[in-house]
C-alpha atoms as a PDB file:
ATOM      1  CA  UNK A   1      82.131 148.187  92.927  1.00  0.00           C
ATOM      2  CA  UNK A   2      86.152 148.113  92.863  1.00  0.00           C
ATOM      3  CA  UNK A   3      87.905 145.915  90.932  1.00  0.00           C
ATOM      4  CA  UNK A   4      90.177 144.182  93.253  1.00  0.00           C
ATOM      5  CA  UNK A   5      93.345 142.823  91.469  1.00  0.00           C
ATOM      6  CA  UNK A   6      94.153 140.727  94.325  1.00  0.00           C
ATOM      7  CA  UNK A   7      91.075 139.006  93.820  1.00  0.00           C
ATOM      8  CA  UNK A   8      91.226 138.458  90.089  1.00  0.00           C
ATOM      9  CA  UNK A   9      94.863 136.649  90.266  1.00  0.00           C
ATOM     10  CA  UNK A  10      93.363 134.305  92.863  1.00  0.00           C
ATOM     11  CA  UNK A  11      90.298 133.821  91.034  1.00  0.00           C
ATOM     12  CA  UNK A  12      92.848 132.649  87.544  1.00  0.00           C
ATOM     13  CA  UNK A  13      94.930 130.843  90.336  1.00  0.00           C
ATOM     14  CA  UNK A  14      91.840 128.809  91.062  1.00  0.00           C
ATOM     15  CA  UNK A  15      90.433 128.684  87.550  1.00  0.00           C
ATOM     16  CA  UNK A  16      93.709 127.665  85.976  1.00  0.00           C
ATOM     17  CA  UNK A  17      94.085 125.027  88.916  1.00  0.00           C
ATOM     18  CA  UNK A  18      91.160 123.396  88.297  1.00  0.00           C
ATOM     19  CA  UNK A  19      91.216 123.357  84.034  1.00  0.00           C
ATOM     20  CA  UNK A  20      94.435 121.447  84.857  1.00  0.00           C
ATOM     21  CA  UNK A  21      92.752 119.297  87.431  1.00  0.00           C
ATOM     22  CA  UNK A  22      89.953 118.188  84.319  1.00  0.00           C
ATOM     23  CA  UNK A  23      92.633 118.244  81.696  1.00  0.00           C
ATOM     24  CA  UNK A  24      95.478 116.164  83.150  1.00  0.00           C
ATOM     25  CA  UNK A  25      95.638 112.694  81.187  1.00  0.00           C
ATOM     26  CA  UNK A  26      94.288 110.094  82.400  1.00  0.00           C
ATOM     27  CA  UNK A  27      96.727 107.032  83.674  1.00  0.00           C
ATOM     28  CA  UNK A  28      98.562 104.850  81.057  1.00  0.00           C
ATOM     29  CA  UNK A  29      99.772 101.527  82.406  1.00  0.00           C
ATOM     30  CA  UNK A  30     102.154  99.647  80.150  1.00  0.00           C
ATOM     31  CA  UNK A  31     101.891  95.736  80.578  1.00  0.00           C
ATOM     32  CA  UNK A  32     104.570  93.800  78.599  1.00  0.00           C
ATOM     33  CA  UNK A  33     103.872  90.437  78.036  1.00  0.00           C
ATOM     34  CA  UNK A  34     105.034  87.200  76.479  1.00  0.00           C
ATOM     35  CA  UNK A  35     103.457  88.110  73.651  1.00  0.00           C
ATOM     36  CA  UNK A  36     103.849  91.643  73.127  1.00  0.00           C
ATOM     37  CA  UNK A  37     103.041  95.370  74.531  1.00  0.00           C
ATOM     38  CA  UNK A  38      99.616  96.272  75.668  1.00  0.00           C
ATOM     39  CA  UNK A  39      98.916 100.066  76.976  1.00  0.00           C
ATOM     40  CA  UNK A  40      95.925 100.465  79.111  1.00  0.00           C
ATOM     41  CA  UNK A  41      94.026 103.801  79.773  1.00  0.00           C
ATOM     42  CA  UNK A  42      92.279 103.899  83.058  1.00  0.00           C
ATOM     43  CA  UNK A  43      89.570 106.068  84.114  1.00  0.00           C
ATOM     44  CA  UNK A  44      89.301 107.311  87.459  1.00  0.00           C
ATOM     45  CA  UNK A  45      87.053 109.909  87.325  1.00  0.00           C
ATOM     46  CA  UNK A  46      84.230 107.201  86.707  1.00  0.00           C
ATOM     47  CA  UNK A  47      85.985 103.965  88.693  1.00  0.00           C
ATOM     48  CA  UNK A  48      87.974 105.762  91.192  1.00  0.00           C
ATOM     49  CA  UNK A  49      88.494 103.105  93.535  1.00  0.00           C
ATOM     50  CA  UNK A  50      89.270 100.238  91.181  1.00  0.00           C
ATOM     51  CA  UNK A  51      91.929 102.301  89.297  1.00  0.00           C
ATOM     52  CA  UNK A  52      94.131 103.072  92.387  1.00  0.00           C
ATOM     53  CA  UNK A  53      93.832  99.719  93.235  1.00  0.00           C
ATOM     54  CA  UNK A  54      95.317  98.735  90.275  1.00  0.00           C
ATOM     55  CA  UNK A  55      97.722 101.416  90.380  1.00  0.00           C
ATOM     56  CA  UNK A  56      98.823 100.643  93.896  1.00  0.00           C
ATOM     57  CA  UNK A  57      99.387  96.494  92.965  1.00  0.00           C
ATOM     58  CA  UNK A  58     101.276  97.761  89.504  1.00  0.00           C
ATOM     59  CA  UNK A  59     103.486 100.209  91.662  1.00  0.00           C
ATOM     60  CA  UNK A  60     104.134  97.184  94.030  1.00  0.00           C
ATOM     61  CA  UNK A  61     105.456  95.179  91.347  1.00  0.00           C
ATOM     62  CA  UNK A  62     102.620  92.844  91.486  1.00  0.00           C
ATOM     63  CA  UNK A  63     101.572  91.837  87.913  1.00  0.00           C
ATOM     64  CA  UNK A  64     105.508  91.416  86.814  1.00  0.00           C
ATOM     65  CA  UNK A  65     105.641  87.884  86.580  1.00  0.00           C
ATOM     66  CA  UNK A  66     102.285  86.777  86.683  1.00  0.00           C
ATOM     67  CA  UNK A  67     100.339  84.977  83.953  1.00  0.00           C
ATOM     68  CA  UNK A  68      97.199  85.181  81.814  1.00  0.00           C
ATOM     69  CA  UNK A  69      95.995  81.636  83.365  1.00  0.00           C
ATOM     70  CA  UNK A  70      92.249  81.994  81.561  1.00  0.00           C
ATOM     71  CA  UNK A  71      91.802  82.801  78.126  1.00  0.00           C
ATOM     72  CA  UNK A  72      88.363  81.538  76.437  1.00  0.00           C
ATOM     73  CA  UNK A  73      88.011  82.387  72.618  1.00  0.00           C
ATOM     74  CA  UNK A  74      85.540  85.100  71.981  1.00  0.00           C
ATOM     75  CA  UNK A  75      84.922  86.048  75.367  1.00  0.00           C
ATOM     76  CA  UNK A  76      87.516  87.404  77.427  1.00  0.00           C
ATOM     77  CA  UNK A  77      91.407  86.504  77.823  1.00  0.00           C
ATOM     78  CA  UNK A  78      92.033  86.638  82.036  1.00  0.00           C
ATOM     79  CA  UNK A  79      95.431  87.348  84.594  1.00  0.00           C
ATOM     80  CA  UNK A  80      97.048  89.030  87.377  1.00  0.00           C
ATOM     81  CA  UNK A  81      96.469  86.679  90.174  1.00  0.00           C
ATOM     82  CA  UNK A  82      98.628  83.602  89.572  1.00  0.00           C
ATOM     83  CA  UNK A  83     102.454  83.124  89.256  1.00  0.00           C
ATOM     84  CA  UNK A  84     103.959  81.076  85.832  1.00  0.00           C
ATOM     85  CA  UNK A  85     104.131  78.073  88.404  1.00  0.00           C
ATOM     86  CA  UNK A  86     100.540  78.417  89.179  1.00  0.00           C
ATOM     87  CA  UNK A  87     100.661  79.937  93.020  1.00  0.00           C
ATOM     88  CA  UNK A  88      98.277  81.779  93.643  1.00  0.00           C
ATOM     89  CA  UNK A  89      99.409  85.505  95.057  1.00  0.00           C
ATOM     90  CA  UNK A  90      98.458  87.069  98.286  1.00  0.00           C
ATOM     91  CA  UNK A  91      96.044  90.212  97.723  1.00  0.00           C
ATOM     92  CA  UNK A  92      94.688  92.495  99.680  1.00  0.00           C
ATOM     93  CA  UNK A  93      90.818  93.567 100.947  1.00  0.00           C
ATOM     94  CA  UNK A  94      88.243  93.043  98.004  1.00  0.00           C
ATOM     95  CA  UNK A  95      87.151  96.574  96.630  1.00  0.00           C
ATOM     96  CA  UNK A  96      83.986  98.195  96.171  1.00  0.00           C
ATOM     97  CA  UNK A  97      82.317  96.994  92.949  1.00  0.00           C
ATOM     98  CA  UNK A  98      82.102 100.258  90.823  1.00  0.00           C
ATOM     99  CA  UNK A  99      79.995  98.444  87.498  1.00  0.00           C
ATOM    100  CA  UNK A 100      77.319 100.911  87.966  1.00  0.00           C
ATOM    101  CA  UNK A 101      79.643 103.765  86.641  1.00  0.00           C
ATOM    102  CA  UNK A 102      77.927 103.508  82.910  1.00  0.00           C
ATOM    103  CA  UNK A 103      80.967 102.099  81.790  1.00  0.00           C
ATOM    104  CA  UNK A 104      80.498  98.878  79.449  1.00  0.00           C
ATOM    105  CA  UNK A 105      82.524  95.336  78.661  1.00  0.00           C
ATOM    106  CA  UNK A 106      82.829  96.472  75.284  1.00  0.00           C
ATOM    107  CA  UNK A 107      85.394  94.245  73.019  1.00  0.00           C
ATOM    108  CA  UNK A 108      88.780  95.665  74.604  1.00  0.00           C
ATOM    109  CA  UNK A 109      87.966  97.158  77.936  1.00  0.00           C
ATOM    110  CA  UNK A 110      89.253  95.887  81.070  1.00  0.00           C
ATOM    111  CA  UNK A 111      87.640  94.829  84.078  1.00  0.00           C
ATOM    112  CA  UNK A 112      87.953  93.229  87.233  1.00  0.00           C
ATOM    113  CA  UNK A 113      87.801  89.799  87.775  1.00  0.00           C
ATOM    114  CA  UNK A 114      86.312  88.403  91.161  1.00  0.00           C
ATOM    115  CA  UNK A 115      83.911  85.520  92.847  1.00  0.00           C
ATOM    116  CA  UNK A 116      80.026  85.305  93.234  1.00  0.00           C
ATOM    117  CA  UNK A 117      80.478  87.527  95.431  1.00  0.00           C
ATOM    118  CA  UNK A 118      79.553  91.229  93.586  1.00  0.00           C
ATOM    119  CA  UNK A 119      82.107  93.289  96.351  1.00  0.00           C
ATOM    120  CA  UNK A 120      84.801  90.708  95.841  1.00  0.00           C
ATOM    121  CA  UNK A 121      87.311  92.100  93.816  1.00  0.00           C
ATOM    122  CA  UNK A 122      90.988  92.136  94.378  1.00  0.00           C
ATOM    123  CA  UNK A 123      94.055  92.002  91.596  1.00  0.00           C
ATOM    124  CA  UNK A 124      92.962  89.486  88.889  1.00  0.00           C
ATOM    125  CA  UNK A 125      91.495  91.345  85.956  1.00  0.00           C
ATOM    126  CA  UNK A 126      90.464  90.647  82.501  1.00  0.00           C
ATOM    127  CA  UNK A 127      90.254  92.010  79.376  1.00  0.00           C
ATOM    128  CA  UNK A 128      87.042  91.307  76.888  1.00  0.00           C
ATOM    129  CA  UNK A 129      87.639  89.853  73.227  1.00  0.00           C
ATOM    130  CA  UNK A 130      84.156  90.863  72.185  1.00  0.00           C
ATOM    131  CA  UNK A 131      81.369  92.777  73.441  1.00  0.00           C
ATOM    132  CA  UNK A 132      79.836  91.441  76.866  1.00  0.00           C
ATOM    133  CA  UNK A 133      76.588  92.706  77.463  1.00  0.00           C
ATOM    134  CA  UNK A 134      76.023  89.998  79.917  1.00  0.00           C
ATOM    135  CA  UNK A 135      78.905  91.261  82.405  1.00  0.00           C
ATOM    136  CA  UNK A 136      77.329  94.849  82.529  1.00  0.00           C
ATOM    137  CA  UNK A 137      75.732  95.872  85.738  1.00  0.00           C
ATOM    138  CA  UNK A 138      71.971  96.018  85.511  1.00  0.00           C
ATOM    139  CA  UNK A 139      71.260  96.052  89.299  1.00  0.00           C
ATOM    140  CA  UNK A 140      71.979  95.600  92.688  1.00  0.00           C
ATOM    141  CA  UNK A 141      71.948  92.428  92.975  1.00  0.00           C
ATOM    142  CA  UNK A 142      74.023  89.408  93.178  1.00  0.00           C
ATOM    143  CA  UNK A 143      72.880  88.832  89.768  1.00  0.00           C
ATOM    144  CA  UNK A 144      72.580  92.239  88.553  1.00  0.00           C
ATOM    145  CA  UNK A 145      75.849  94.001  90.013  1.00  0.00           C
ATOM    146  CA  UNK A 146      78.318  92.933  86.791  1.00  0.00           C
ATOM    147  CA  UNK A 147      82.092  93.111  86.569  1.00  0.00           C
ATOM    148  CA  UNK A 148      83.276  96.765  86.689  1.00  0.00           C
ATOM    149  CA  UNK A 149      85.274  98.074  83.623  1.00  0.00           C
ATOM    150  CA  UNK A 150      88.005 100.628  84.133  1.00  0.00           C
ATOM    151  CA  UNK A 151      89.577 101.128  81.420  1.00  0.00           C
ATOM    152  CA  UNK A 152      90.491  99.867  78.133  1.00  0.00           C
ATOM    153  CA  UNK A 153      93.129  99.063  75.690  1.00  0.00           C
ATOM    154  CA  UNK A 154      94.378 102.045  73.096  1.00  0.00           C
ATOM    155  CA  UNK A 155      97.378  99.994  71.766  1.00  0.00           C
ATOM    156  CA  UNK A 156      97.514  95.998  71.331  1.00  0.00           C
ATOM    157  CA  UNK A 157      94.504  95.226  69.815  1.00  0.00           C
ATOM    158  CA  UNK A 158      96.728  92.665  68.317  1.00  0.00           C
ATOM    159  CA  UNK A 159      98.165  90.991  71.264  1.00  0.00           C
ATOM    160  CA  UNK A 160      94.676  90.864  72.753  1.00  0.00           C
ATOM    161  CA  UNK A 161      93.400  89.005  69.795  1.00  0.00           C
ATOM    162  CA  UNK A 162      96.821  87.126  69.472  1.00  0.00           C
ATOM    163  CA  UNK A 163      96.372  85.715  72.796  1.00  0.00           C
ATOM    164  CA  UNK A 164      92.603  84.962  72.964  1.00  0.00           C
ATOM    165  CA  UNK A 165      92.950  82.927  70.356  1.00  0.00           C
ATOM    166  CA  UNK A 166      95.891  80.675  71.938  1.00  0.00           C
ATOM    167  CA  UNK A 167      95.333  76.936  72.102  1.00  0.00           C
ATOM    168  CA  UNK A 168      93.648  75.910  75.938  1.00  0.00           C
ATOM    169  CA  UNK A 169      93.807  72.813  77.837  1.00  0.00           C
ATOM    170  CA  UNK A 170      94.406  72.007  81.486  1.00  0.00           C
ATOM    171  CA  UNK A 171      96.686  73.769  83.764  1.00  0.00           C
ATOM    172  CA  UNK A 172      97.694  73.986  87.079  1.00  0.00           C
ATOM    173  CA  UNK A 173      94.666  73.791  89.244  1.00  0.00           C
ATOM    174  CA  UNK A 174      92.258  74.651  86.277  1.00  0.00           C
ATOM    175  CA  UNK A 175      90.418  71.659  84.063  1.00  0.00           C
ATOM    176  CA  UNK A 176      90.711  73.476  81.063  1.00  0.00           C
ATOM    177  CA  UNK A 177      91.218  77.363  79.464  1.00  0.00           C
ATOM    178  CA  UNK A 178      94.675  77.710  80.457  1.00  0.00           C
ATOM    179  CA  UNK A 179      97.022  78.559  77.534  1.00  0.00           C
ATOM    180  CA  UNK A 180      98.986  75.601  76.659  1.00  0.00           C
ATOM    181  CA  UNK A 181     102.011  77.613  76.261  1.00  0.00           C
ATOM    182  CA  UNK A 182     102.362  79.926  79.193  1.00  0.00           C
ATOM    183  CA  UNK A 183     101.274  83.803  78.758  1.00  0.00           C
ATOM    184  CA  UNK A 184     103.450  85.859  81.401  1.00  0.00           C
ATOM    185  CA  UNK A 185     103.022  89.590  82.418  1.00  0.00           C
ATOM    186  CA  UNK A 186     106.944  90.541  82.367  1.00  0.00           C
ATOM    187  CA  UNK A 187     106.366  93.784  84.044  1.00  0.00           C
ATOM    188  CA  UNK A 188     103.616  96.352  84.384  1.00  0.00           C
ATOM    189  CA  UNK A 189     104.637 100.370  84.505  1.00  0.00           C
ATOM    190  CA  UNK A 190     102.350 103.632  85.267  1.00  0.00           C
ATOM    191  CA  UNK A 191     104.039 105.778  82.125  1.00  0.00           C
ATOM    192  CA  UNK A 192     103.910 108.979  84.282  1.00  0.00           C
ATOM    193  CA  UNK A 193     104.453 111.763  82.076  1.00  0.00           C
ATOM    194  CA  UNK A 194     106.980 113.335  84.331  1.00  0.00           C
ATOM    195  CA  UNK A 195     108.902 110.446  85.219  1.00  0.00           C
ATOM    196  CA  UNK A 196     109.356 109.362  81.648  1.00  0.00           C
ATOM    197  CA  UNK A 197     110.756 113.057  80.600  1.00  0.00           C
ATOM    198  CA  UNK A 198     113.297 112.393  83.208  1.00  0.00           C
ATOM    199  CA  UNK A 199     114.347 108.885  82.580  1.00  0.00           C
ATOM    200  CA  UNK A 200     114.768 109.777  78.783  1.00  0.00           C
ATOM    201  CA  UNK A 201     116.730 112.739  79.440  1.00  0.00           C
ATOM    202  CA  UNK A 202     119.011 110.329  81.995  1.00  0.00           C
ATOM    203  CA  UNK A 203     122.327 108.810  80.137  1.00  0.00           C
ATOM    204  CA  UNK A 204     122.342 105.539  80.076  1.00  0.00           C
ATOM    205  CA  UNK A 205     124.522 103.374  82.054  1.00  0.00           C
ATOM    206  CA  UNK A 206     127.277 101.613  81.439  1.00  0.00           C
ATOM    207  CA  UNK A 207     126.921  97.455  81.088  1.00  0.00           C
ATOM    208  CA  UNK A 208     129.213  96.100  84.046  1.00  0.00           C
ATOM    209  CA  UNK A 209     128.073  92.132  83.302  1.00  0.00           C
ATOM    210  CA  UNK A 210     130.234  89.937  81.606  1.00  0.00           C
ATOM    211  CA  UNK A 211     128.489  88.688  78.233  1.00  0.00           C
ATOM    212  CA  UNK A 212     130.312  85.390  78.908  1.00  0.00           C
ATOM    213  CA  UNK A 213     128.821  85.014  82.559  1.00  0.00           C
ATOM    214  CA  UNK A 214     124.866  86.315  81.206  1.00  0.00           C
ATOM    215  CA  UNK A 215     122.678  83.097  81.531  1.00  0.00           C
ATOM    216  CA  UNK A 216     119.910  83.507  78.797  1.00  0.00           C
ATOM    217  CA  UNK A 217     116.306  85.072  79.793  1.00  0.00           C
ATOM    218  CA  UNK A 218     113.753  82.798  79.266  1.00  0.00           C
ATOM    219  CA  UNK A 219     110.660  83.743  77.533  1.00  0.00           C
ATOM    220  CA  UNK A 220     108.154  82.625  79.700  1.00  0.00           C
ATOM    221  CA  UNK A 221     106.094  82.299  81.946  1.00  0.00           C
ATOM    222  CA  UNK A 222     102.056  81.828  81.249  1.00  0.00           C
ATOM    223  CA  UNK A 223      98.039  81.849  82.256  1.00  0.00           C
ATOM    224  CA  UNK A 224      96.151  81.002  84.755  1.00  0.00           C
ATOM    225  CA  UNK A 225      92.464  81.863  84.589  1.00  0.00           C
ATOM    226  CA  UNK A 226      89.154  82.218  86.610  1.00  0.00           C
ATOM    227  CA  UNK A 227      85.630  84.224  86.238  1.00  0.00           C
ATOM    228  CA  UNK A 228      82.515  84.060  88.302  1.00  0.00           C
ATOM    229  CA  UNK A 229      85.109  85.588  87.389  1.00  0.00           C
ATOM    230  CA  UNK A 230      88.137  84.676  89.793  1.00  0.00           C
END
């Protein structure tokens, strides 16, 4: 048989294709908050449809200004779905519930918050302060599907911590868990590798405001909360 070059650069075409297809990062979301920096790694090979839902609602601008309006000691600190004055955003369609991917609510993963409903997901989410067995999926059933984690925290295991433990009360339309002193989501960014490259090699701009016309930025804005999850 001939050895056909043609064939072998396609063949390392393909092969090197695909090696970069398995070996690209995963996503990196960075959510600045009130209280300080939290980056999330996501895993889409295992929850693909939760993570570009999340992706698509942190590309929106969604999360930037929203609060962590749940936070329960111990358990699980809880945002993305209510604004610092308590208004509840406009989603869209609940997702799939993907808790049968093996992944666990392990002390800081993040999941996705939602109603009794197990297919009722939307934007909230939450992140766990300890190990949650009981969230895992065990079966299909109302009972059994479980809250489906993907991804978790690699830096701000801190700010997790710092914020689960914050003092709770009433708030808004909740009886109690809401942070006393309001937990905001400032922004939310996909760090694409690319993109950052390209911003860092960009000069900066120059600062047309007036110092003496700047009105302070206020710190901000807080939590709202909700799990049967939501």
């Amino acid at each position: 048989m001939r050895f056909s070059p043609i064939l072998f650069i396609l063949a390392t075409l393909l092969t090197s294709s695909l090696s970069s297809q398995v070996l690209a990062d995963p996503p990196v979301v960075e959510l600045k908050t009130s209280e300080g920096m939290l980056l999330l790694e996501l895993e889409p090979e295992l929850a693909p449809t939760t993570v570009a839902n999340f992706l698509d609602y942190v590309e929106d601008g969604f999360y930037n200004g929203t609060i962590f309006h749940r936070v329960i000691d111990g358990f699980m600190i809880q945002g993305g779905g209510f604004t610092a004055d308590y208004q509840r955003k406009e989603t869209r369609k609940p997702i799939i519930n993907e808790a049968n991917n093996g992944l666990r609510n392990q002390r800081y993963t993040i999941a996705m918050a939602r109603t009794n409903a197990p297919h009722s997901a939307t934007a909230q989410f939450f992140i766990n302060s300890e190990d949650n067995n009981n969230l895992d999926h065990t079966g299909t059933t109302v009972r059994g599907w479980g809250y489906t984690v993907f991804g978790r925290v690699i830096d701000g295991h801190d700010v997790v911590d710092q914020i689960g433990q914050a003092p709770t009360g009433p708030g808004g339309p909740f009886s109690r868990d809401a942070p006393r002193s309001k937990i905001i989501i400032e922004s939310a960014i996909w760090l694409k590798p690319g993109e950052e490259e390209a911003e860092d090699a960009a000069p900066a701009a120059p600062a047309l405001v007036n110092p003496d016309d700047a009105e302070p930025v206020s710190k901000a804005l807080e939590q709202s909360g909700a799990l049967a999850i939501q």
